[in-house]
PDBML (XML) file of the C-alpha atoms, coordinates in Angstrom:
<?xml version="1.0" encoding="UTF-8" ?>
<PDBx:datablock datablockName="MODEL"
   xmlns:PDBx="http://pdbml.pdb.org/schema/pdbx-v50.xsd"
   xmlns:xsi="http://www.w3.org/2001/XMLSchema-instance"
   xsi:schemaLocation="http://pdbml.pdb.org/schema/pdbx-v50.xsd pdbx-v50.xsd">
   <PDBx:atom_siteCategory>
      <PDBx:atom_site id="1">
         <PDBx:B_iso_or_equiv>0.00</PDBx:B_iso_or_equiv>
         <PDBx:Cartn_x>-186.152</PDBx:Cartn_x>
         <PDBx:Cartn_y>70.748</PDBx:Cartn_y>
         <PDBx:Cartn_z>-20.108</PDBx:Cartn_z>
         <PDBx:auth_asym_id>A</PDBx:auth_asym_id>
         <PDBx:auth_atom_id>CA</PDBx:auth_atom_id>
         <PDBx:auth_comp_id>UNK</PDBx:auth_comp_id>
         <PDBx:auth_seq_id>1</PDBx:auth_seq_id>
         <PDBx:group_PDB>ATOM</PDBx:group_PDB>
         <PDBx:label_alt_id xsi:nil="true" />
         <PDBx:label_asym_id>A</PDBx:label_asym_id>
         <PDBx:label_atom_id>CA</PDBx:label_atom_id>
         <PDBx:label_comp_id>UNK</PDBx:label_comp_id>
         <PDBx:label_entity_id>1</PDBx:label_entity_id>
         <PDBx:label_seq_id>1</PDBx:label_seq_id>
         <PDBx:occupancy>1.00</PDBx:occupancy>
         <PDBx:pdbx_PDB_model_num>1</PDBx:pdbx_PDB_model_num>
         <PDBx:type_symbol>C</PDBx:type_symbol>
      </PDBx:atom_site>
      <PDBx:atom_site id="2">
         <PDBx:B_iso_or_equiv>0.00</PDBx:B_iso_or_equiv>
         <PDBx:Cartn_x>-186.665</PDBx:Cartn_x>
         <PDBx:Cartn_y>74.639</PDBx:Cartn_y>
         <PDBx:Cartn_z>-19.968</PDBx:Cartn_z>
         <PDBx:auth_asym_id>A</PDBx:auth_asym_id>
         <PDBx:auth_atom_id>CA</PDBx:auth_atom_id>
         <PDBx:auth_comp_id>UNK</PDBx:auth_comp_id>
         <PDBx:auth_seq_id>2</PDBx:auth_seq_id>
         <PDBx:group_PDB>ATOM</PDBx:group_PDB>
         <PDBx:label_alt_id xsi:nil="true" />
         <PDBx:label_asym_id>A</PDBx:label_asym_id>
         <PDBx:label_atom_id>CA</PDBx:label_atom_id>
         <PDBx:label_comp_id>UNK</PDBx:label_comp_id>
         <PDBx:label_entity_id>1</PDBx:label_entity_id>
         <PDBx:label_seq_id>2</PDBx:label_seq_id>
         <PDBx:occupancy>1.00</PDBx:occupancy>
         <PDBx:pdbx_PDB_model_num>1</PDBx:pdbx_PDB_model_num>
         <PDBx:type_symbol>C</PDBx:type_symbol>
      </PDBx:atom_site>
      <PDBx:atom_site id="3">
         <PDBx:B_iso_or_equiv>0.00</PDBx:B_iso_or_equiv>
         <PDBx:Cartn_x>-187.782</PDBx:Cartn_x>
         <PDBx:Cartn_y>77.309</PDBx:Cartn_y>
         <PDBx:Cartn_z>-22.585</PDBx:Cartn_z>
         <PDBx:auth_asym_id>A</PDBx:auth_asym_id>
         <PDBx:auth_atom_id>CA</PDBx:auth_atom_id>
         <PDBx:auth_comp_id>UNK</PDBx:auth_comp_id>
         <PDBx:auth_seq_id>3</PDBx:auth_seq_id>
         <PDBx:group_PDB>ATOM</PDBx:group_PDB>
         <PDBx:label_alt_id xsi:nil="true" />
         <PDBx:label_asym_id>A</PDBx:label_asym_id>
         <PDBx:label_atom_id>CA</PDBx:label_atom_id>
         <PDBx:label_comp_id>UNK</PDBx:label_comp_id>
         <PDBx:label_entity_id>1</PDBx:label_entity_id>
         <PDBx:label_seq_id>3</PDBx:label_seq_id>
         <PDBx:occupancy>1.00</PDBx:occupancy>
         <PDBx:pdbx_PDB_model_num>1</PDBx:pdbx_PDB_model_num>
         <PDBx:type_symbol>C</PDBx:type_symbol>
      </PDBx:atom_site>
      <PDBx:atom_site id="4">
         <PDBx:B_iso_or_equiv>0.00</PDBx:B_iso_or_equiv>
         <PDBx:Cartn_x>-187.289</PDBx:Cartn_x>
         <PDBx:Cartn_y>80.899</PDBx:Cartn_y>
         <PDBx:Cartn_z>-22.158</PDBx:Cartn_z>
         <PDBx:auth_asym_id>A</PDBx:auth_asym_id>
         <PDBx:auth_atom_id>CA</PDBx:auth_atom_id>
         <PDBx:auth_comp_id>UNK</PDBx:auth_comp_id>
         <PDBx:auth_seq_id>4</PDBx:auth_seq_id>
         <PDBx:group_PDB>ATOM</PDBx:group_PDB>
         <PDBx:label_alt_id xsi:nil="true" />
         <PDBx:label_asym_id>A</PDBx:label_asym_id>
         <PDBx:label_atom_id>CA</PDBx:label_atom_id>
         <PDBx:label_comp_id>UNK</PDBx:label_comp_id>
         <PDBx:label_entity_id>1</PDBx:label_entity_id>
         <PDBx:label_seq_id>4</PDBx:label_seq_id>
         <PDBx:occupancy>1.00</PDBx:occupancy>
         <PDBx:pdbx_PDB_model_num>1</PDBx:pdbx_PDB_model_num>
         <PDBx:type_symbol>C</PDBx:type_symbol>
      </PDBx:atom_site>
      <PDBx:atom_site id="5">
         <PDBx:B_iso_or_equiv>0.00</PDBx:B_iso_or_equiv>
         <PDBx:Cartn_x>-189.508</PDBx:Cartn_x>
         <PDBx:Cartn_y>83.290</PDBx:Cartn_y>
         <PDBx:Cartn_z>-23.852</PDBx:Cartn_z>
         <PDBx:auth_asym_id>A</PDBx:auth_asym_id>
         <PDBx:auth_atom_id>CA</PDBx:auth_atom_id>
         <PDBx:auth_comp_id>UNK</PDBx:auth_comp_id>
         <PDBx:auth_seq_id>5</PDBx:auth_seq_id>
         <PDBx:group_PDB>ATOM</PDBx:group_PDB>
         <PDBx:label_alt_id xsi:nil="true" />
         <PDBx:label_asym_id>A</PDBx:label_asym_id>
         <PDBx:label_atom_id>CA</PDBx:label_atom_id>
         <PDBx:label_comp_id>UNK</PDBx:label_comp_id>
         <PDBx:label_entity_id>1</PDBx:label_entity_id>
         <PDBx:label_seq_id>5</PDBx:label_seq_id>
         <PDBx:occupancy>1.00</PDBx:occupancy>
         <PDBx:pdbx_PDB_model_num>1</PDBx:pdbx_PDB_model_num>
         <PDBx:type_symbol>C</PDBx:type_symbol>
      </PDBx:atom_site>
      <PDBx:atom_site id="6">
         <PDBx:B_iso_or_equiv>0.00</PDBx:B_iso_or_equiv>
         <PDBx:Cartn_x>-188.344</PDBx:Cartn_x>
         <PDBx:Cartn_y>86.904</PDBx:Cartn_y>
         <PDBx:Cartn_z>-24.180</PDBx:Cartn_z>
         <PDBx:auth_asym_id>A</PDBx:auth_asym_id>
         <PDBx:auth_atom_id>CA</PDBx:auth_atom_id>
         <PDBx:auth_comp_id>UNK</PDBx:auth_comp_id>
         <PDBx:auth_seq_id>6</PDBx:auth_seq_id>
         <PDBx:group_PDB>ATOM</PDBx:group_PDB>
         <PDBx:label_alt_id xsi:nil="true" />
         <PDBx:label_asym_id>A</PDBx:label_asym_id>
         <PDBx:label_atom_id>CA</PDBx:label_atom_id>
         <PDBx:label_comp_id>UNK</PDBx:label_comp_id>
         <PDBx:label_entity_id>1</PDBx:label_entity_id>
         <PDBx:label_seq_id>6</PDBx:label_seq_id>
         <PDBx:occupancy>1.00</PDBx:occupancy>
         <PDBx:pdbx_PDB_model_num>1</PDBx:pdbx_PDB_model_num>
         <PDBx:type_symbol>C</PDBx:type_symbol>
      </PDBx:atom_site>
      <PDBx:atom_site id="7">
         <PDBx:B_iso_or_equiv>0.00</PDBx:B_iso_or_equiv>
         <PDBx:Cartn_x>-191.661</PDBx:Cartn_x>
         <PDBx:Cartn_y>88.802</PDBx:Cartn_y>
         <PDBx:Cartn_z>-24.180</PDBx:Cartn_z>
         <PDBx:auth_asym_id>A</PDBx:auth_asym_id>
         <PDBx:auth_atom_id>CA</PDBx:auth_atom_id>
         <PDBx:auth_comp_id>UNK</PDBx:auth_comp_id>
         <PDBx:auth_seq_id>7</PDBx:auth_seq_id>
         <PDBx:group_PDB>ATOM</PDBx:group_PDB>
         <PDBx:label_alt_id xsi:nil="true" />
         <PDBx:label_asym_id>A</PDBx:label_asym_id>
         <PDBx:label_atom_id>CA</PDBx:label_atom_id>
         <PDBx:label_comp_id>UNK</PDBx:label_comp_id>
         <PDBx:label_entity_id>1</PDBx:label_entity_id>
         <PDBx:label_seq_id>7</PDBx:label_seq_id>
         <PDBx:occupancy>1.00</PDBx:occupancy>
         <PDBx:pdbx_PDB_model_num>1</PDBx:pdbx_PDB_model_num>
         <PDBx:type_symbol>C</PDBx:type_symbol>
      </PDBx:atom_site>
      <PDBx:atom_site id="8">
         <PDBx:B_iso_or_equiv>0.00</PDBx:B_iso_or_equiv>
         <PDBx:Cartn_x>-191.114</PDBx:Cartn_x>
         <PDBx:Cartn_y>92.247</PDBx:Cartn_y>
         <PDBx:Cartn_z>-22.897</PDBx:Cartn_z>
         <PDBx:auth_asym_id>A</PDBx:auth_asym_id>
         <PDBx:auth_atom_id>CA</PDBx:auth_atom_id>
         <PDBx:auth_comp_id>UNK</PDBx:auth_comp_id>
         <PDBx:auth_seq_id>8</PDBx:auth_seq_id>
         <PDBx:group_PDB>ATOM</PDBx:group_PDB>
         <PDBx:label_alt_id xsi:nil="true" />
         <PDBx:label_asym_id>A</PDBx:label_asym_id>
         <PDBx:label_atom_id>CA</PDBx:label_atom_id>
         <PDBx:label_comp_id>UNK</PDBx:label_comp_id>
         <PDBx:label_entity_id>1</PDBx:label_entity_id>
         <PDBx:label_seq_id>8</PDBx:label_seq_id>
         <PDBx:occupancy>1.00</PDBx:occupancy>
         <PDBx:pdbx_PDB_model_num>1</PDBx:pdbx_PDB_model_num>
         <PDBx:type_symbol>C</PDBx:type_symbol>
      </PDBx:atom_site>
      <PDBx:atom_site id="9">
         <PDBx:B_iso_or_equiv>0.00</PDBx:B_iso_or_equiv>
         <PDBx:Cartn_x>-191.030</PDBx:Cartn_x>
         <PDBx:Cartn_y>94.559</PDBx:Cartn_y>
         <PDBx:Cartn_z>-26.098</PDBx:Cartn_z>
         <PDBx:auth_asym_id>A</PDBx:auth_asym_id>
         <PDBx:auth_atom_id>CA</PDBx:auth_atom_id>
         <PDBx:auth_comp_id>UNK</PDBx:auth_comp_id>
         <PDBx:auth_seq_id>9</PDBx:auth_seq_id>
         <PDBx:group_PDB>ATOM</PDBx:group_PDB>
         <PDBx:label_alt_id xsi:nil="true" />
         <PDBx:label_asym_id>A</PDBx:label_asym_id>
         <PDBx:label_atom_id>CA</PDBx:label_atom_id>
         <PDBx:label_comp_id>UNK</PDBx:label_comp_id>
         <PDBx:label_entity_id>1</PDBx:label_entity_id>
         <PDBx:label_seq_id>9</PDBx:label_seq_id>
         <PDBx:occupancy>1.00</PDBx:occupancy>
         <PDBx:pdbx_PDB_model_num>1</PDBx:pdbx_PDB_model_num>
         <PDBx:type_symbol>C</PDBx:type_symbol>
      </PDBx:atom_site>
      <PDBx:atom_site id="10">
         <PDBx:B_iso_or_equiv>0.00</PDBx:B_iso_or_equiv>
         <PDBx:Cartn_x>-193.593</PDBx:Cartn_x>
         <PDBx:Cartn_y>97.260</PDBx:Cartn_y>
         <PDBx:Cartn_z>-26.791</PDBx:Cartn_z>
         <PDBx:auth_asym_id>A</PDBx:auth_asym_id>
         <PDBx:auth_atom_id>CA</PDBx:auth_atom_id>
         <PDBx:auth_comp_id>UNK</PDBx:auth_comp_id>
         <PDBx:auth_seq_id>10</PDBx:auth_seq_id>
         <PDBx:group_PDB>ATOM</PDBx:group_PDB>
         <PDBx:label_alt_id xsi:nil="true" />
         <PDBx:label_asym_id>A</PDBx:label_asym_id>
         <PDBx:label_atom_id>CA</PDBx:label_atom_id>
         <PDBx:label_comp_id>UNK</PDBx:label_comp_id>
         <PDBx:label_entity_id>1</PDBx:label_entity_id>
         <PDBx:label_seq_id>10</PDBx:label_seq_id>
         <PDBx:occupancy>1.00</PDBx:occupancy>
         <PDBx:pdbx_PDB_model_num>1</PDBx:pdbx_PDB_model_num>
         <PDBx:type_symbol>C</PDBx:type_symbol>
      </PDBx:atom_site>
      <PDBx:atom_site id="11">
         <PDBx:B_iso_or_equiv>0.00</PDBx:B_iso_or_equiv>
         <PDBx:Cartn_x>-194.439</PDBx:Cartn_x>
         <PDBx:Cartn_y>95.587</PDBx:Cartn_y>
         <PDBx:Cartn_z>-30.014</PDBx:Cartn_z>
         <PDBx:auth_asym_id>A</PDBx:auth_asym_id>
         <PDBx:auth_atom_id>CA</PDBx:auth_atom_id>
         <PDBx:auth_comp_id>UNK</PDBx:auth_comp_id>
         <PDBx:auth_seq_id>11</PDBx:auth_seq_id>
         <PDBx:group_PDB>ATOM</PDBx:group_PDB>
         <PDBx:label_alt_id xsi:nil="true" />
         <PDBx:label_asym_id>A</PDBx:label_asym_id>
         <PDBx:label_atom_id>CA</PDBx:label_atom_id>
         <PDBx:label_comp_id>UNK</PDBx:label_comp_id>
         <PDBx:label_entity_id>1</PDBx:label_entity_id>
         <PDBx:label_seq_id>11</PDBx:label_seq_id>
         <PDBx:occupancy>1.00</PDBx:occupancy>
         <PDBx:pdbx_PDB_model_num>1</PDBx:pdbx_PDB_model_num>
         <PDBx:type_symbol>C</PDBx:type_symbol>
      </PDBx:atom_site>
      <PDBx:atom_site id="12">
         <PDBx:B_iso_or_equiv>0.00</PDBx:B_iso_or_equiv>
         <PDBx:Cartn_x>-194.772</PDBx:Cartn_x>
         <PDBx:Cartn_y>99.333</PDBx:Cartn_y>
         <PDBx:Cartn_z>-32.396</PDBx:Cartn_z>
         <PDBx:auth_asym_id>A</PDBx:auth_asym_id>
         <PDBx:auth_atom_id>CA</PDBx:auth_atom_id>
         <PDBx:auth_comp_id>UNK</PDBx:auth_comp_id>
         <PDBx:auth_seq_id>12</PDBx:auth_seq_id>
         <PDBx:group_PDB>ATOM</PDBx:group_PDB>
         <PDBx:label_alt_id xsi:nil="true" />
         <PDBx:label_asym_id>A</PDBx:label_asym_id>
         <PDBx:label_atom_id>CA</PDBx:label_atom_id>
         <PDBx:label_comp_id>UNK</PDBx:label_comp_id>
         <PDBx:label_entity_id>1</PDBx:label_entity_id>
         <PDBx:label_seq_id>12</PDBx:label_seq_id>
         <PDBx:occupancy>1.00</PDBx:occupancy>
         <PDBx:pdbx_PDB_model_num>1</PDBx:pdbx_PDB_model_num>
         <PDBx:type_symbol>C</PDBx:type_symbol>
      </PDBx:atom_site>
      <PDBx:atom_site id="13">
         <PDBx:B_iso_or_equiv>0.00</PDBx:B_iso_or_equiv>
         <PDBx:Cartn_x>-195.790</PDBx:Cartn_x>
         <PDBx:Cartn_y>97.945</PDBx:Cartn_y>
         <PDBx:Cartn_z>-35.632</PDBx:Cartn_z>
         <PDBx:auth_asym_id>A</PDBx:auth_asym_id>
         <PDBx:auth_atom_id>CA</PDBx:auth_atom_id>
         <PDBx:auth_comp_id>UNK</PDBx:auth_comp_id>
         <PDBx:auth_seq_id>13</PDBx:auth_seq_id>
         <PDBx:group_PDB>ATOM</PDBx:group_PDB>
         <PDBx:label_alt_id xsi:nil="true" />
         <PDBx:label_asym_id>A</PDBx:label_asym_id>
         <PDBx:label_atom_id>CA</PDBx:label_atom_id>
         <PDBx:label_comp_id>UNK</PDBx:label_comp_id>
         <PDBx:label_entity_id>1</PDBx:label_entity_id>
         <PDBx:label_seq_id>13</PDBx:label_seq_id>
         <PDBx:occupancy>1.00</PDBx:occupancy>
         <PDBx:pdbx_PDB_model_num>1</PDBx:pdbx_PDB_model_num>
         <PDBx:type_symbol>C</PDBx:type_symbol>
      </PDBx:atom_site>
      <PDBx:atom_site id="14">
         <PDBx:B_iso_or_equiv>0.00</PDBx:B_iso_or_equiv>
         <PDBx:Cartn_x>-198.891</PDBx:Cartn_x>
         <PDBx:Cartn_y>96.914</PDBx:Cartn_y>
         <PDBx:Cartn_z>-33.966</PDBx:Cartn_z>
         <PDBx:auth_asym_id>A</PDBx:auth_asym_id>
         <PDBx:auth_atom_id>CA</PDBx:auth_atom_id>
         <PDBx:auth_comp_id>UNK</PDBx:auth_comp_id>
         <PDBx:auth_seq_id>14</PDBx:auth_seq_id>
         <PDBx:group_PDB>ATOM</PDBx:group_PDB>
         <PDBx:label_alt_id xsi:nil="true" />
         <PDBx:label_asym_id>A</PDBx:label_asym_id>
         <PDBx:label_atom_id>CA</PDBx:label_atom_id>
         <PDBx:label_comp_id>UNK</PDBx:label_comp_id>
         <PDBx:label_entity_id>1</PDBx:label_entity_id>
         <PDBx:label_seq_id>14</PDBx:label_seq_id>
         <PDBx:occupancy>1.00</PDBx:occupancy>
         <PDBx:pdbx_PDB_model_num>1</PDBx:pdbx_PDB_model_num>
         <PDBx:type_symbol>C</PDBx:type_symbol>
      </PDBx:atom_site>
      <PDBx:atom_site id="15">
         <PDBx:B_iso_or_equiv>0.00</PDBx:B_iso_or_equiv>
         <PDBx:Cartn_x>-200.089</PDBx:Cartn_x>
         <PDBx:Cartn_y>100.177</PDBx:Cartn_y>
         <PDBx:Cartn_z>-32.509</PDBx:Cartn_z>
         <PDBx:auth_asym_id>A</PDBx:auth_asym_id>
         <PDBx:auth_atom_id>CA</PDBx:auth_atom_id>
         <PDBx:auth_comp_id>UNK</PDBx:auth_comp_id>
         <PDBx:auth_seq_id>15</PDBx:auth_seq_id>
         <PDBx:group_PDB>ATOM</PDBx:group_PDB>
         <PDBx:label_alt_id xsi:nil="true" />
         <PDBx:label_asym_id>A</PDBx:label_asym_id>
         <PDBx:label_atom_id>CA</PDBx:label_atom_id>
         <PDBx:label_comp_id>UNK</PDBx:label_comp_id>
         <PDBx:label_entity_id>1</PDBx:label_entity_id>
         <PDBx:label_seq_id>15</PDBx:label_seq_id>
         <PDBx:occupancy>1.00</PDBx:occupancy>
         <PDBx:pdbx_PDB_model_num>1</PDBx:pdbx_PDB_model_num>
         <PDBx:type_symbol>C</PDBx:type_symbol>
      </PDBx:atom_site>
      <PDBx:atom_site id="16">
         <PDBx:B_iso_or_equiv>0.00</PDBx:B_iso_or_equiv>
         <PDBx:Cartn_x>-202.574</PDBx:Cartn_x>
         <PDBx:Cartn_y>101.021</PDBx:Cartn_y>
         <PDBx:Cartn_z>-31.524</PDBx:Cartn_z>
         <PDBx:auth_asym_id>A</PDBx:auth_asym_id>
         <PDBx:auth_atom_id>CA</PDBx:auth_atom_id>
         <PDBx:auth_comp_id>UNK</PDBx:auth_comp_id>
         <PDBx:auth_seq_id>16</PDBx:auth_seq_id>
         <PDBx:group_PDB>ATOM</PDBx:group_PDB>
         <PDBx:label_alt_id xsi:nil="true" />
         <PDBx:label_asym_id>A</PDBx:label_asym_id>
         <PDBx:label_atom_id>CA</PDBx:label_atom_id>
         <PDBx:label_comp_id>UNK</PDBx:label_comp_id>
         <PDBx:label_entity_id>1</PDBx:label_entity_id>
         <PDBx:label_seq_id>16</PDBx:label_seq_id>
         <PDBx:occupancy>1.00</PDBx:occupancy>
         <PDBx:pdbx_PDB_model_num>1</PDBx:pdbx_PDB_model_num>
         <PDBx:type_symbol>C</PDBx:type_symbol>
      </PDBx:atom_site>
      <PDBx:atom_site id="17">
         <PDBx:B_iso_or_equiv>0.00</PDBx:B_iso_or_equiv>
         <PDBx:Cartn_x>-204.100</PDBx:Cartn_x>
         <PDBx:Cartn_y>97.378</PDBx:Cartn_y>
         <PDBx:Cartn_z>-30.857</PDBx:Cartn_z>
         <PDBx:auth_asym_id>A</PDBx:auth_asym_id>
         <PDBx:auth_atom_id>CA</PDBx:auth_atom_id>
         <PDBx:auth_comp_id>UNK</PDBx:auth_comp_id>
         <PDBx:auth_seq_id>17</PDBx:auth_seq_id>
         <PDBx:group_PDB>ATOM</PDBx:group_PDB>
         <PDBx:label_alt_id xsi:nil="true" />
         <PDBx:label_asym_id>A</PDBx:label_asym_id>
         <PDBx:label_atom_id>CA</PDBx:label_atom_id>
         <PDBx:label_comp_id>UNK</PDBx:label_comp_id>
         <PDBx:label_entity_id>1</PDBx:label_entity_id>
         <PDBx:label_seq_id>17</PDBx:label_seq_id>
         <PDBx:occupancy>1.00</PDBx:occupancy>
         <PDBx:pdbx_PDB_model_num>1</PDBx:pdbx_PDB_model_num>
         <PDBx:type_symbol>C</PDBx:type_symbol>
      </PDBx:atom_site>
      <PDBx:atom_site id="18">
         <PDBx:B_iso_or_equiv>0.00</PDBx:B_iso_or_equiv>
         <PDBx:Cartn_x>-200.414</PDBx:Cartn_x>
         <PDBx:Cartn_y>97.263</PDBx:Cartn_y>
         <PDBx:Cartn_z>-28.228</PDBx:Cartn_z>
         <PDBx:auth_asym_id>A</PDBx:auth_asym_id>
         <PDBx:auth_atom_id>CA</PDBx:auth_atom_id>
         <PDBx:auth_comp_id>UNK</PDBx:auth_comp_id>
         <PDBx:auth_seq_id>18</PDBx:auth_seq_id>
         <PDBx:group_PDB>ATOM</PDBx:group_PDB>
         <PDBx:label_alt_id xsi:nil="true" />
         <PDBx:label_asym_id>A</PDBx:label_asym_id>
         <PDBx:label_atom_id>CA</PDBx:label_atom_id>
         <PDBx:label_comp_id>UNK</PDBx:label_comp_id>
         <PDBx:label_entity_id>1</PDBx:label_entity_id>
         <PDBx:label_seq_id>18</PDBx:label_seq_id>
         <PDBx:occupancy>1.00</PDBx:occupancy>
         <PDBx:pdbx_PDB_model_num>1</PDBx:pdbx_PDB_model_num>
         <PDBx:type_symbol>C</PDBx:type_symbol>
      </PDBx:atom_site>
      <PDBx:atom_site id="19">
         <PDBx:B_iso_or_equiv>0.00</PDBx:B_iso_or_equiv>
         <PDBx:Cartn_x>-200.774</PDBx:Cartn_x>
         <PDBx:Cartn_y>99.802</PDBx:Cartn_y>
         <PDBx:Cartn_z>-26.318</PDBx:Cartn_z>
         <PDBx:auth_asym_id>A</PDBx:auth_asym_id>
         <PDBx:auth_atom_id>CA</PDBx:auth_atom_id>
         <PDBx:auth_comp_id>UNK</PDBx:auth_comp_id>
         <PDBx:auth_seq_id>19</PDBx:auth_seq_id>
         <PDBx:group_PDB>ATOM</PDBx:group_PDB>
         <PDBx:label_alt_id xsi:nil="true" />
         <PDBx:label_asym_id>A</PDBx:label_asym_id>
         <PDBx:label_atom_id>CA</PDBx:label_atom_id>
         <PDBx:label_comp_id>UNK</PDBx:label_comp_id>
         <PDBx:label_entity_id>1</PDBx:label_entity_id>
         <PDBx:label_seq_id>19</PDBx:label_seq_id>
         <PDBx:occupancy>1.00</PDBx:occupancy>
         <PDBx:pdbx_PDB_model_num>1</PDBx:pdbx_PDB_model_num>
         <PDBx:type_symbol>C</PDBx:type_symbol>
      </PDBx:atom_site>
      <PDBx:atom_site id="20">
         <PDBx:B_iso_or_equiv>0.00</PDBx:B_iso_or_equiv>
         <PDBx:Cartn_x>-202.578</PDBx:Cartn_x>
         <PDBx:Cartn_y>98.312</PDBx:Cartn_y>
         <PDBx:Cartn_z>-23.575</PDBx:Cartn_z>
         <PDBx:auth_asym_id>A</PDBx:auth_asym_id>
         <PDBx:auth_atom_id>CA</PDBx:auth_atom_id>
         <PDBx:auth_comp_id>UNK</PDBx:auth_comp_id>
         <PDBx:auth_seq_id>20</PDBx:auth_seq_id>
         <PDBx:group_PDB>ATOM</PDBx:group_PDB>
         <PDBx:label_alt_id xsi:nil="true" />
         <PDBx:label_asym_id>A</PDBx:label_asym_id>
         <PDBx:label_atom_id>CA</PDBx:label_atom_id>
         <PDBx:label_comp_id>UNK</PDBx:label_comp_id>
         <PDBx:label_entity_id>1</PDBx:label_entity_id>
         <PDBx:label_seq_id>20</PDBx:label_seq_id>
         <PDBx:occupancy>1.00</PDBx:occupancy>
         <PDBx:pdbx_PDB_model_num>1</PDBx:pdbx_PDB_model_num>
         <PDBx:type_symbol>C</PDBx:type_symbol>
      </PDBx:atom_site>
      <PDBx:atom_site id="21">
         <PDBx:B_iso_or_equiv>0.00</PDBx:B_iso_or_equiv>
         <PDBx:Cartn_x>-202.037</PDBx:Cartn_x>
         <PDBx:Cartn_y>94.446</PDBx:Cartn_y>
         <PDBx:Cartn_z>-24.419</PDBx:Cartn_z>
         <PDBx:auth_asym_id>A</PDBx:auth_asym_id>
         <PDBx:auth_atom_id>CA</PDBx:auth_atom_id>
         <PDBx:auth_comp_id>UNK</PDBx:auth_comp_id>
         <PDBx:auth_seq_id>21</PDBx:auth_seq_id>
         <PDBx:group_PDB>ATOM</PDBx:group_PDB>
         <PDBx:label_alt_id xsi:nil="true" />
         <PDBx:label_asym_id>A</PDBx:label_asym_id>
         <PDBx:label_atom_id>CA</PDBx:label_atom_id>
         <PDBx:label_comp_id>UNK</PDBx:label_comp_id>
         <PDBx:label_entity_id>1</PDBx:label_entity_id>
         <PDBx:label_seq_id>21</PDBx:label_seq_id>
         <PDBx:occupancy>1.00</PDBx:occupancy>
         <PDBx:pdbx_PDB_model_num>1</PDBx:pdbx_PDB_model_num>
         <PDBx:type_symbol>C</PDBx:type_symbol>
      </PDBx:atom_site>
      <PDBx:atom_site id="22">
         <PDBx:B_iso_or_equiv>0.00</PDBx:B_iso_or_equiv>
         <PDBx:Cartn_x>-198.744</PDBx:Cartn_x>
         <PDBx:Cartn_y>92.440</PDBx:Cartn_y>
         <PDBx:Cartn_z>-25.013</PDBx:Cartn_z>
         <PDBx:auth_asym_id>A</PDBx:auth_asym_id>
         <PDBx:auth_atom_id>CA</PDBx:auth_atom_id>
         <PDBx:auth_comp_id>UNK</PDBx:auth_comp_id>
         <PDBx:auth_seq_id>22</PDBx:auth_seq_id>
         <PDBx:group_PDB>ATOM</PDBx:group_PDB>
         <PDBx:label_alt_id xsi:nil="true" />
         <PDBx:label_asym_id>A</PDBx:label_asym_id>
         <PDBx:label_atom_id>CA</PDBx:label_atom_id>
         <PDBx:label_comp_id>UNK</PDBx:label_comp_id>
         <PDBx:label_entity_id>1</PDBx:label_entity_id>
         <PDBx:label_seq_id>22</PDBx:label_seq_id>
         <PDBx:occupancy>1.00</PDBx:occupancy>
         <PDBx:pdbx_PDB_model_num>1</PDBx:pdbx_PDB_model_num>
         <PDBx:type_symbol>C</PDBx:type_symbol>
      </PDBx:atom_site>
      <PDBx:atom_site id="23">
         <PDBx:B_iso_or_equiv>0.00</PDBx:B_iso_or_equiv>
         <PDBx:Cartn_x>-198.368</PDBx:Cartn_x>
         <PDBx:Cartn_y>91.814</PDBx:Cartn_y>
         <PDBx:Cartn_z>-28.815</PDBx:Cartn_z>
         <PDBx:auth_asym_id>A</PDBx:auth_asym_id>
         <PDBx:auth_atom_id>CA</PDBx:auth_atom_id>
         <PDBx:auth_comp_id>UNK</PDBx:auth_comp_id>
         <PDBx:auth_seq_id>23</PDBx:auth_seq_id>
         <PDBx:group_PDB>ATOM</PDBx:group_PDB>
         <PDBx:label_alt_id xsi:nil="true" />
         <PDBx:label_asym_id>A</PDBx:label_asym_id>
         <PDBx:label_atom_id>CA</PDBx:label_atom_id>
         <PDBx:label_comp_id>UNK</PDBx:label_comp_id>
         <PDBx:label_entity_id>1</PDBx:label_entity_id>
         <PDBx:label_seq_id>23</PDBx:label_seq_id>
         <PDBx:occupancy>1.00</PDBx:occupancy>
         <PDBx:pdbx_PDB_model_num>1</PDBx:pdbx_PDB_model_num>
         <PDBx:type_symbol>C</PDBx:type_symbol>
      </PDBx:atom_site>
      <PDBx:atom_site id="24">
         <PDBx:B_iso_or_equiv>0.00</PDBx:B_iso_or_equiv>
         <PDBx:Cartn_x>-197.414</PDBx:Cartn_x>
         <PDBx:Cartn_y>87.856</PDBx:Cartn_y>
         <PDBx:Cartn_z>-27.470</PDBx:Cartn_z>
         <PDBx:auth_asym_id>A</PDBx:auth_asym_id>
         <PDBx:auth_atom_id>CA</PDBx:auth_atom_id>
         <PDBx:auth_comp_id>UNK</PDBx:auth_comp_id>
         <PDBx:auth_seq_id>24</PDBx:auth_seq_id>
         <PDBx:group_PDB>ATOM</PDBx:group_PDB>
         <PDBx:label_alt_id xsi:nil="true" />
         <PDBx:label_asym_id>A</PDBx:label_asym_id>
         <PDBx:label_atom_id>CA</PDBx:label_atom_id>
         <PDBx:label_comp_id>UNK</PDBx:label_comp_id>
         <PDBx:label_entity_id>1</PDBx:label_entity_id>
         <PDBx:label_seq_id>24</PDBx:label_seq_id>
         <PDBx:occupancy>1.00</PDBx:occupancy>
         <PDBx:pdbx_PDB_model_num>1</PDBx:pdbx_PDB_model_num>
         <PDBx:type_symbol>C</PDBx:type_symbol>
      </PDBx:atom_site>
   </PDBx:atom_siteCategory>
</PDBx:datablock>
């Protein structure tokens, strides 16, 4: 009944667009 989502990673191989806004 649950789902974890690991979302906390600075997401580099989309710089610049993530380096304000979560990649997710």
């Amino acid at each position: 009944q649950k789902c974890l989502f690991p979302a906390a990673g600075y997401g580099t191989r989309f710089l610049p667009a993530t380096k304000a806004q979560a990649k997710e």
